[in-house]
C-alpha atoms as a PDB file:
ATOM      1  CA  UNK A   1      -1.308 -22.919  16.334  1.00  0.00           C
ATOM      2  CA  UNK A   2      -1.172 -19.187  17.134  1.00  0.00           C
ATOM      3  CA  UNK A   3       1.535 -17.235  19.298  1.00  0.00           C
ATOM      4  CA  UNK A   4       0.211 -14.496  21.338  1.00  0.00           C
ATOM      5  CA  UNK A   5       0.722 -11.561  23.589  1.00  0.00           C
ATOM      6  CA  UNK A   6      -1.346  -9.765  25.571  1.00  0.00           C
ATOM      7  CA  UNK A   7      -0.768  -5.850  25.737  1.00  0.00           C
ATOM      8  CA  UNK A   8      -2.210  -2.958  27.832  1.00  0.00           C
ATOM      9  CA  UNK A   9      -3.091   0.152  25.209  1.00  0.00           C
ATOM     10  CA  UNK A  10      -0.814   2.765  25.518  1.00  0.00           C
ATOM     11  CA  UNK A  11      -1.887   6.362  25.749  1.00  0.00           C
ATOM     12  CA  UNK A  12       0.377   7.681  22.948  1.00  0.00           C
ATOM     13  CA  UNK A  13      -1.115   5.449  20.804  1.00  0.00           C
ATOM     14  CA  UNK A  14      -4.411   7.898  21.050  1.00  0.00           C
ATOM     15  CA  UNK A  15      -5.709  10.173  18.613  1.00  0.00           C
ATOM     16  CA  UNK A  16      -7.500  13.124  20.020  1.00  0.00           C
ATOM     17  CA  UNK A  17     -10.868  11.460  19.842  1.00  0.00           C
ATOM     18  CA  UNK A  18      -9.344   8.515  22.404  1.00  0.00           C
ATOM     19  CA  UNK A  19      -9.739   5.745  19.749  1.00  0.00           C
ATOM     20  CA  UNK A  20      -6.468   3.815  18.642  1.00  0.00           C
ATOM     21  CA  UNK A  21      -5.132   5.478  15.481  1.00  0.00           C
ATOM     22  CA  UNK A  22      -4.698   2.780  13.015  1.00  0.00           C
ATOM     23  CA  UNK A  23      -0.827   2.696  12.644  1.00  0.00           C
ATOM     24  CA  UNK A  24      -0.901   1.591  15.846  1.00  0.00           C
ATOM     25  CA  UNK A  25      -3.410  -1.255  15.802  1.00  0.00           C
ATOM     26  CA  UNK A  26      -1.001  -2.776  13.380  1.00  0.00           C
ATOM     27  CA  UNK A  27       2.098  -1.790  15.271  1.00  0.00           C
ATOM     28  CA  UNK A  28       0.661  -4.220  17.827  1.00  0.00           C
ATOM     29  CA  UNK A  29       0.159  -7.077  15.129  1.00  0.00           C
ATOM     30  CA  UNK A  30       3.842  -6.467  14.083  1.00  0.00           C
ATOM     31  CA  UNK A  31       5.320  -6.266  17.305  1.00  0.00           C
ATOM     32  CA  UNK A  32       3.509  -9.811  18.193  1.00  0.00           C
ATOM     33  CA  UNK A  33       5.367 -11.025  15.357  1.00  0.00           C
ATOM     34  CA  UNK A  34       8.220  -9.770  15.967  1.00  0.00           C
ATOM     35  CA  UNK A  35       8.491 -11.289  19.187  1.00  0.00           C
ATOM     36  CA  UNK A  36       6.840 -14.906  17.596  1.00  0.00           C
ATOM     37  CA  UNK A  37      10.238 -14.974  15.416  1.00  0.00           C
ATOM     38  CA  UNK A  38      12.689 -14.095  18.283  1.00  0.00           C
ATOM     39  CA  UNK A  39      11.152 -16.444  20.667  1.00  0.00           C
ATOM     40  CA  UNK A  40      11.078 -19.285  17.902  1.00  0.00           C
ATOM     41  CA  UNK A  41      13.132 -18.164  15.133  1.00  0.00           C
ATOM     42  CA  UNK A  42      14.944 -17.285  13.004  1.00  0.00           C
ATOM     43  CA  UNK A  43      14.050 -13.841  14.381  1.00  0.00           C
ATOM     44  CA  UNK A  44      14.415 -10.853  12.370  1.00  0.00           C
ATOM     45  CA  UNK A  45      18.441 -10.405  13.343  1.00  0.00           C
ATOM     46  CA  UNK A  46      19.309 -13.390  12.722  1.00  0.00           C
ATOM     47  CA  UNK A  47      17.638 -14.143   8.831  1.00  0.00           C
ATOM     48  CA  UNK A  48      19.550 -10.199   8.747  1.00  0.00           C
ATOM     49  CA  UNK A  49      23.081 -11.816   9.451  1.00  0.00           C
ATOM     50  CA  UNK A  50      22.463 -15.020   7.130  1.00  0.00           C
ATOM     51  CA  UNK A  51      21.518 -12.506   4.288  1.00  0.00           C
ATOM     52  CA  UNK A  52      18.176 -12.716   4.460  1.00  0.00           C
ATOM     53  CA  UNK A  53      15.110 -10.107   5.220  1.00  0.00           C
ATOM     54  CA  UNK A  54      11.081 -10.552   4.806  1.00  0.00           C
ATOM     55  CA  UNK A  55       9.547  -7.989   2.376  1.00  0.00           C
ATOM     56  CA  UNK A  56       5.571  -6.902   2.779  1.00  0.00           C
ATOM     57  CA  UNK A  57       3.997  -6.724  -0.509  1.00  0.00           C
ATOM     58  CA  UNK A  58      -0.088  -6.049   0.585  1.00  0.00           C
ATOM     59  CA  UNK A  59      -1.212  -5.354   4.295  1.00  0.00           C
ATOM     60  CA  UNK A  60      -5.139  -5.447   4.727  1.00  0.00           C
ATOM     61  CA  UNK A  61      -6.236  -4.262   7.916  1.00  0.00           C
ATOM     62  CA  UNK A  62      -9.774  -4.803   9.214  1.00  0.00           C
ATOM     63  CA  UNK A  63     -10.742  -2.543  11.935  1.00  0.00           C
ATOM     64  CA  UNK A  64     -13.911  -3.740  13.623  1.00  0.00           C
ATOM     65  CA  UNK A  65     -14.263  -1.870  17.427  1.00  0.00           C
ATOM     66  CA  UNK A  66     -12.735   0.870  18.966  1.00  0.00           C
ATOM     67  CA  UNK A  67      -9.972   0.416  21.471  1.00  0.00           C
ATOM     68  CA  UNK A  68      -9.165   3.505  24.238  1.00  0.00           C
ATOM     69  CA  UNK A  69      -6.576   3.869  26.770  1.00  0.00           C
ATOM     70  CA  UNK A  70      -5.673   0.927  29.096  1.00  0.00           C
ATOM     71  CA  UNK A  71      -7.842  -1.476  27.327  1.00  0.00           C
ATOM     72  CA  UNK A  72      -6.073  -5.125  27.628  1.00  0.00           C
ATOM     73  CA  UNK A  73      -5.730  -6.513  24.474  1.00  0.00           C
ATOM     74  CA  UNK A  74      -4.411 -10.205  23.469  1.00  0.00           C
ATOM     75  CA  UNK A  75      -2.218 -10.001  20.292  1.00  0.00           C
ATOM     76  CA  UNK A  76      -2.522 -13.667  17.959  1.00  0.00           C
ATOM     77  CA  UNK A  77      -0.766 -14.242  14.764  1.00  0.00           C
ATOM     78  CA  UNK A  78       0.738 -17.564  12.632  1.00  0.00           C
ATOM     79  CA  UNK A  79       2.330 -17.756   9.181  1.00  0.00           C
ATOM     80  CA  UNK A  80       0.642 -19.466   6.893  1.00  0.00           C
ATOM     81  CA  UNK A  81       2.097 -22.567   5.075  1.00  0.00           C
ATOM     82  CA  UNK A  82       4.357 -21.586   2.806  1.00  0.00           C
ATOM     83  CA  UNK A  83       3.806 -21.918  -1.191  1.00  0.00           C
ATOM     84  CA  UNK A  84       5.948 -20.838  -3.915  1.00  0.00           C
ATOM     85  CA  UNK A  85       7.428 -17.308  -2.981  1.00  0.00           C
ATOM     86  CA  UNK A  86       4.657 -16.080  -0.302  1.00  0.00           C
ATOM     87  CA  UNK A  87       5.009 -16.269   3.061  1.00  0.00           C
ATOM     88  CA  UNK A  88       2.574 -14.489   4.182  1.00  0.00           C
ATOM     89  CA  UNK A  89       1.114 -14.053   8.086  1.00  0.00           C
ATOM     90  CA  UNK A  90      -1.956 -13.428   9.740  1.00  0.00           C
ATOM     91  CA  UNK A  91      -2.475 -11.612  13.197  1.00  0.00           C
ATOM     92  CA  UNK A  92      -5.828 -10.686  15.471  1.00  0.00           C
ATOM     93  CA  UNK A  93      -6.633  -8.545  18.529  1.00  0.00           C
ATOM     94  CA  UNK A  94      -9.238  -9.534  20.798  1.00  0.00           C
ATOM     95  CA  UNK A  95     -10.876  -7.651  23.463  1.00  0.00           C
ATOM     96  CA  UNK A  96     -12.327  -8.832  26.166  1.00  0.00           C
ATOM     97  CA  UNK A  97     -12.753 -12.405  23.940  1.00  0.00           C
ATOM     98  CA  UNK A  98     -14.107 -10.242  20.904  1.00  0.00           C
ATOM     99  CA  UNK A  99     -12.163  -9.875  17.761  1.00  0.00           C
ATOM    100  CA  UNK A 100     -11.700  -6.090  17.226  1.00  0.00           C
ATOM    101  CA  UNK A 101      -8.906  -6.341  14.529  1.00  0.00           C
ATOM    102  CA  UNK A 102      -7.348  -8.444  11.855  1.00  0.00           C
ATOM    103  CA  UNK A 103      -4.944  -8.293   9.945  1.00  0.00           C
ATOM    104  CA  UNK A 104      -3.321 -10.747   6.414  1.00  0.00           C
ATOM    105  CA  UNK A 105      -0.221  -9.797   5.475  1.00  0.00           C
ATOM    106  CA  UNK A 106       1.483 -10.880   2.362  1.00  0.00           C
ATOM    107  CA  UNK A 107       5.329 -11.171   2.354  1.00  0.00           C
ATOM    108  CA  UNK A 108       8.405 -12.385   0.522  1.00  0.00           C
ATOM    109  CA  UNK A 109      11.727 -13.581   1.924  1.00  0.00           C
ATOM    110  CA  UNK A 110      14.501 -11.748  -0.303  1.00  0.00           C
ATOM    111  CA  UNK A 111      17.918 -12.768  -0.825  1.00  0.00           C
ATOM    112  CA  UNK A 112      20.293  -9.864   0.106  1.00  0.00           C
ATOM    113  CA  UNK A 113      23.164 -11.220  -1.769  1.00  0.00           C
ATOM    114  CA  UNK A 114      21.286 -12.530  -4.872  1.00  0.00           C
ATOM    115  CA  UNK A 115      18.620  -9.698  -4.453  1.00  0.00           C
ATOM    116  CA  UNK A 116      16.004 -12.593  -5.635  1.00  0.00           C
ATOM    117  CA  UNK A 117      13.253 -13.831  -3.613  1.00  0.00           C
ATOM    118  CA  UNK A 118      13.423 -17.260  -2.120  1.00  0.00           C
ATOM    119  CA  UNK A 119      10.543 -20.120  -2.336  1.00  0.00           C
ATOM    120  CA  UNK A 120       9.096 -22.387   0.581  1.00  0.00           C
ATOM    121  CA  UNK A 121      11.507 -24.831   1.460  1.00  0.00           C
ATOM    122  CA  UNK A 122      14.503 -22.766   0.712  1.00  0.00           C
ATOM    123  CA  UNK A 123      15.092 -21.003   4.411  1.00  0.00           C
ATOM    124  CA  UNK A 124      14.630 -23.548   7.195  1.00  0.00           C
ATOM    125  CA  UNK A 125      11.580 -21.229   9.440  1.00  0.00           C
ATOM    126  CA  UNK A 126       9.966 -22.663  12.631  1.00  0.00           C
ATOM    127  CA  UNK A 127       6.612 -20.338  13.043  1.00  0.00           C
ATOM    128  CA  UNK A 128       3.619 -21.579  14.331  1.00  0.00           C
ATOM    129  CA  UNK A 129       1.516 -21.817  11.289  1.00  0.00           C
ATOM    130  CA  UNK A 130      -2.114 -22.113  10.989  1.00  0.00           C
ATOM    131  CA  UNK A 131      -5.234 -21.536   8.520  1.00  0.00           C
ATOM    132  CA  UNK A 132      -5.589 -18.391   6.762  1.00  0.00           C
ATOM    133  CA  UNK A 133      -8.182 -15.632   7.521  1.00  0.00           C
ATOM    134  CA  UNK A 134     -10.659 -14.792   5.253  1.00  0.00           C
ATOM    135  CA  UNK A 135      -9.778 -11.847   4.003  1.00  0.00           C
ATOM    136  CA  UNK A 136      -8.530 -10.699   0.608  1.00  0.00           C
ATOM    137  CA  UNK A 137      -5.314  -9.842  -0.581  1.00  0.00           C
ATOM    138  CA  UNK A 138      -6.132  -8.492  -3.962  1.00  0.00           C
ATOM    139  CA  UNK A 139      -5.721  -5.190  -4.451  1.00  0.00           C
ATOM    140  CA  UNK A 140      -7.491  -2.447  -7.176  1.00  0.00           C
ATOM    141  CA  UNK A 141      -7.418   1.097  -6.845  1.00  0.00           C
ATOM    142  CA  UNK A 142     -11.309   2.186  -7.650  1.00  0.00           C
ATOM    143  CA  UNK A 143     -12.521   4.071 -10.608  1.00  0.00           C
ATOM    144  CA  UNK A 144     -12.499   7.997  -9.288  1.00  0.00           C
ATOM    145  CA  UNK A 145     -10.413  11.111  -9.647  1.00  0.00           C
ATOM    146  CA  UNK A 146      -7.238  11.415  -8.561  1.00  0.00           C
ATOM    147  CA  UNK A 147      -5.632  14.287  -7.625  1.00  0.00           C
ATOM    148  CA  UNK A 148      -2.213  15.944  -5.878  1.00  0.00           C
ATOM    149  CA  UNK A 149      -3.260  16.824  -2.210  1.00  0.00           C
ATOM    150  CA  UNK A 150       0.553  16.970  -0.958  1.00  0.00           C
ATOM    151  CA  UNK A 151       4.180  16.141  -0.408  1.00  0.00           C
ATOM    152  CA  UNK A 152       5.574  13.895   2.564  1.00  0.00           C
ATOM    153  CA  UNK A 153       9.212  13.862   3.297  1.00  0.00           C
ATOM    154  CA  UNK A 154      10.107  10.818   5.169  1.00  0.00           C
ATOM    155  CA  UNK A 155      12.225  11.695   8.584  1.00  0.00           C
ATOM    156  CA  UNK A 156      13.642  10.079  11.057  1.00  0.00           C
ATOM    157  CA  UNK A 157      10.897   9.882  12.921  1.00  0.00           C
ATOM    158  CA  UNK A 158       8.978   7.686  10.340  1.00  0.00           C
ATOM    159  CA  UNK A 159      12.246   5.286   9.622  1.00  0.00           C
ATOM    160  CA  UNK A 160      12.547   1.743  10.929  1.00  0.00           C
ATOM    161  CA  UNK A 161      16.856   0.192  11.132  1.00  0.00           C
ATOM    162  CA  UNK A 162      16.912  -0.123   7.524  1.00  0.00           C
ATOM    163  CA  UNK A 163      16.913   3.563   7.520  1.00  0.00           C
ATOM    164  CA  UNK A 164      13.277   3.730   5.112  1.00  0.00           C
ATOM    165  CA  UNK A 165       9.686   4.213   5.940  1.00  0.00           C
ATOM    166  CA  UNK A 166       8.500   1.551   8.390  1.00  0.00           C
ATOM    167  CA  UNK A 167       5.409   0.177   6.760  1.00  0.00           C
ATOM    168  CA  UNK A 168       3.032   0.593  10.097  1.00  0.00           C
ATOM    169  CA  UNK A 169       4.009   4.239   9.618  1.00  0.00           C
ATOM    170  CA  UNK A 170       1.861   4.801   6.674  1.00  0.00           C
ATOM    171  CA  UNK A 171      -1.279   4.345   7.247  1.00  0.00           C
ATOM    172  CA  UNK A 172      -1.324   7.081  10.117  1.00  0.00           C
ATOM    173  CA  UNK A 173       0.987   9.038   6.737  1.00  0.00           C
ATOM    174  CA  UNK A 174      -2.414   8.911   4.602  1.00  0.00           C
ATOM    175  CA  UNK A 175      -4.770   9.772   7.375  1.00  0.00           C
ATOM    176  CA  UNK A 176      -2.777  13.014   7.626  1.00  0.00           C
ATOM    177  CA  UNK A 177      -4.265  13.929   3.974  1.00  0.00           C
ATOM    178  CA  UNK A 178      -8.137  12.990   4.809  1.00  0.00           C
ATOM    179  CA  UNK A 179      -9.845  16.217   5.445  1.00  0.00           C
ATOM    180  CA  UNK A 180     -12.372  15.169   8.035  1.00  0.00           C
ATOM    181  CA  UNK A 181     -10.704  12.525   9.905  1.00  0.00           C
ATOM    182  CA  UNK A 182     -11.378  14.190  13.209  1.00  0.00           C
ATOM    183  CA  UNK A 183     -15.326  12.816  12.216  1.00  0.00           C
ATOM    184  CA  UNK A 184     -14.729   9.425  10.997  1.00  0.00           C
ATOM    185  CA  UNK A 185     -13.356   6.057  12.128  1.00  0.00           C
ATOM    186  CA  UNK A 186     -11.495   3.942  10.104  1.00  0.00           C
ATOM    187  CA  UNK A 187     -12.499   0.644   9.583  1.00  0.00           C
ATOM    188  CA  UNK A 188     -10.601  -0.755   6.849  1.00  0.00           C
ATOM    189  CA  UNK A 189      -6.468  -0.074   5.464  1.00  0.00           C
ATOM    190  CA  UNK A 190      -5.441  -1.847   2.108  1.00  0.00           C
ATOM    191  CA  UNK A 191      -1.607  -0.759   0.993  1.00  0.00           C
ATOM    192  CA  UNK A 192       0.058  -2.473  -1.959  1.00  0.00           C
ATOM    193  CA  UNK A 193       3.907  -1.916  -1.312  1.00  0.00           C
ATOM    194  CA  UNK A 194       5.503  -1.402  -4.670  1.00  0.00           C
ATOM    195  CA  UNK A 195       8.890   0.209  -3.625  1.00  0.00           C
ATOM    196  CA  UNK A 196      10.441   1.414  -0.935  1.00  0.00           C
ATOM    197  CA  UNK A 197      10.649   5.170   0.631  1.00  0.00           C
ATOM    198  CA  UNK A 198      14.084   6.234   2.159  1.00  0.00           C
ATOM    199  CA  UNK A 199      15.138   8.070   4.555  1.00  0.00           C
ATOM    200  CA  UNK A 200      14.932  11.836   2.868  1.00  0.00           C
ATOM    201  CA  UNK A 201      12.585  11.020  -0.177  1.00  0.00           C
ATOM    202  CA  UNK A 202      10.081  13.520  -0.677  1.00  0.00           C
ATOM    203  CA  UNK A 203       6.571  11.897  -2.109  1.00  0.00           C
ATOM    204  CA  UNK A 204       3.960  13.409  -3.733  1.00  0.00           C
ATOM    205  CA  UNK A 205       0.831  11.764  -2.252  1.00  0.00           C
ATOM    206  CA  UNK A 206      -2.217  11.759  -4.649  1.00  0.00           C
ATOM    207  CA  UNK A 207      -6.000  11.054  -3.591  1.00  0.00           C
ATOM    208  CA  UNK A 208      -9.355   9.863  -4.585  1.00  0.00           C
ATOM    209  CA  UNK A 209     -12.844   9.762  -2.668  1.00  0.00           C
ATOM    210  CA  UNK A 210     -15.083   7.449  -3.349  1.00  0.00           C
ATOM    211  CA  UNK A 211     -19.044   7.778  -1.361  1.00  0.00           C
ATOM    212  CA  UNK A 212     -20.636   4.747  -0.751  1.00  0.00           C
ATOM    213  CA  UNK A 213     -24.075   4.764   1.348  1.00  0.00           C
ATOM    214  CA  UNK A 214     -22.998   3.446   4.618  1.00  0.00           C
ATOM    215  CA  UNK A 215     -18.942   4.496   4.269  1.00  0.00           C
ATOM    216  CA  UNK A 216     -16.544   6.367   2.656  1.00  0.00           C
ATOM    217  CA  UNK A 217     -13.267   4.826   0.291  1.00  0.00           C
ATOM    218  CA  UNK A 218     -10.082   6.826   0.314  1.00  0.00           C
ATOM    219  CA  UNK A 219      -7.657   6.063  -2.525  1.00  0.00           C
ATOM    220  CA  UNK A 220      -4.151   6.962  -2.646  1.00  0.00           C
ATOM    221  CA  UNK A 221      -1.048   6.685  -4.721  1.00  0.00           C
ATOM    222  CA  UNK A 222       2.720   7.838  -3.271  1.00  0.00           C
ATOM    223  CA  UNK A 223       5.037   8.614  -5.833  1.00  0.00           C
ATOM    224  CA  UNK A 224       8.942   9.040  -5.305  1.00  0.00           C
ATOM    225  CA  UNK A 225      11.055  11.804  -6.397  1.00  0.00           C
ATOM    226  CA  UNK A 226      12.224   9.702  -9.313  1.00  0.00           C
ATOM    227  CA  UNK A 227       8.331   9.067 -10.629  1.00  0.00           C
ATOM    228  CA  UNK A 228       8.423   5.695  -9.546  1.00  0.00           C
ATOM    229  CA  UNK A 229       5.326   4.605  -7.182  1.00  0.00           C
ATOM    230  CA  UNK A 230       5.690   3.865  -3.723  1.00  0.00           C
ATOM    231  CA  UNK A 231       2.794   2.515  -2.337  1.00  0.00           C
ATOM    232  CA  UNK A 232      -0.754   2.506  -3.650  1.00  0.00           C
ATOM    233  CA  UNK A 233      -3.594   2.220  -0.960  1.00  0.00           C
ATOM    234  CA  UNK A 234      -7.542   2.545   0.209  1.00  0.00           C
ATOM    235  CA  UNK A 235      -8.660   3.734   3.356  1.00  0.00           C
ATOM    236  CA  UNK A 236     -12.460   2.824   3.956  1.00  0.00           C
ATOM    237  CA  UNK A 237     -14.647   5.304   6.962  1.00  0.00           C
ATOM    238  CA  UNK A 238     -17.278   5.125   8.234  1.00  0.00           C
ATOM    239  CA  UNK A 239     -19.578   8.838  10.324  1.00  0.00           C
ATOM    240  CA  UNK A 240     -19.605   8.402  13.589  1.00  0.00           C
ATOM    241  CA  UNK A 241     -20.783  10.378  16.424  1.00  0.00           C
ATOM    242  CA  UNK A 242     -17.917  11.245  19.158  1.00  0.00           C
END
């Protein structure tokens, strides 16, 4: 079973070519779940005050239409089952009955006082759950040159309560390094989440490109102050005419 909202698209969520910038398609996802776990709970607040707090280790987003201003959207997602230390959760948007978006999501659920990660059974959840979606969560940056485009230092602006970079933030972070992105659309966002990025960290964001004959792959690596990595991630594009 699936729990859903249904959204109107908001204007800020444009990019100057009036097509949903991808942060945002998932801030929708994330909000829907957000409200799935207050409604049912435990929501987010309360796993908080019994020491508890869900951790996203990969994100793949699938893109597959464009959505503009006003468009109505309805907003699914459902955990799936849990098994071992993975709880992971699925979400869609659909458009006028179509499936524009989807989005797997692979998570743990970490013990703030133990600061290890908890298996199924362990925290008593009540989530609609439901089959997984198809698509992959394994994650391999491609073989192609890397190199230093920039530095991003992560403001308030980019923060989430737990005062570090919320992790619908980035990929709207890494389209900020592709040259042409006023020409493309994104149609595909894989991040591996390896550590976090605090409020004030400066990373050095490093990219590869990849051409394909019907799209282009983006790969990136964030690295923290200290040297360790952040996040590593691909960004798949396709040309299209505006």
């Amino acid at each position: 079973m699936k729990f859903t909202e249904t959204y109107r698209i908001s204007s800020h969520d444009l990019a100057h070519n009036n097509r949903v910038r991808p942060s945002a398609v998932l801030r929708y996802m994330m909000e829907t779940a957000n409200r799935n776990m207050y409604v049912q709970k435990p929501s987010y607040s309360d796993l908080l005050a019994k020491g508890y707090a869900f951790l996203v280790g990969r994100t793949h987003l699938c893109i597959y239409g464009d959505l503009h201003e006003f468009d109505m959207v309805t907003a699914e997602t459902w955990a799936i089952p849990e098994k071992g230390a993975s709880f992971d959760r699925c979400y869609r948007l659909l458009k006028d009955g179509e499936v524009v978006a989807e989005a797997y999501c692979v998570f743990g659920l970490l013990n703030l006082n133990t600061k290890k990660l908890c298996r199924a059974g362990e925290v008593e959840l009540s989530y609609y759950t439901d089959e997984p979606l198809s698509l992959s969560t394994r994650f391999r940056l491609p073989d192609c040159e890397m190199a230093v485009v920039g530095e991003r230092e992560i403001r308030y602006a980019d923060t989430d309560c737990n005062a570090h970079m919320n992790n619908t933030n980035y990929p709207d972070m890494l389209c900020d390094f592709i040259p042409e992105i006023d020409e493309i659309r994104v149609t595909d966002v894989q991040i591996q989440f390896v550590s976090e990025a605090p409020l004030g960290e400066t990373l050095t964001v490093k990219m590869g490109r990849c051409e394909e004959s019907d799209k282009t792959v983006f790969a990136f690596e964030t690295v923290r102050t200290d040297g360790t990595v952040n996040i590593r991630a691909l960004i798949e594009t396709v040309r299209v005419d505006f």
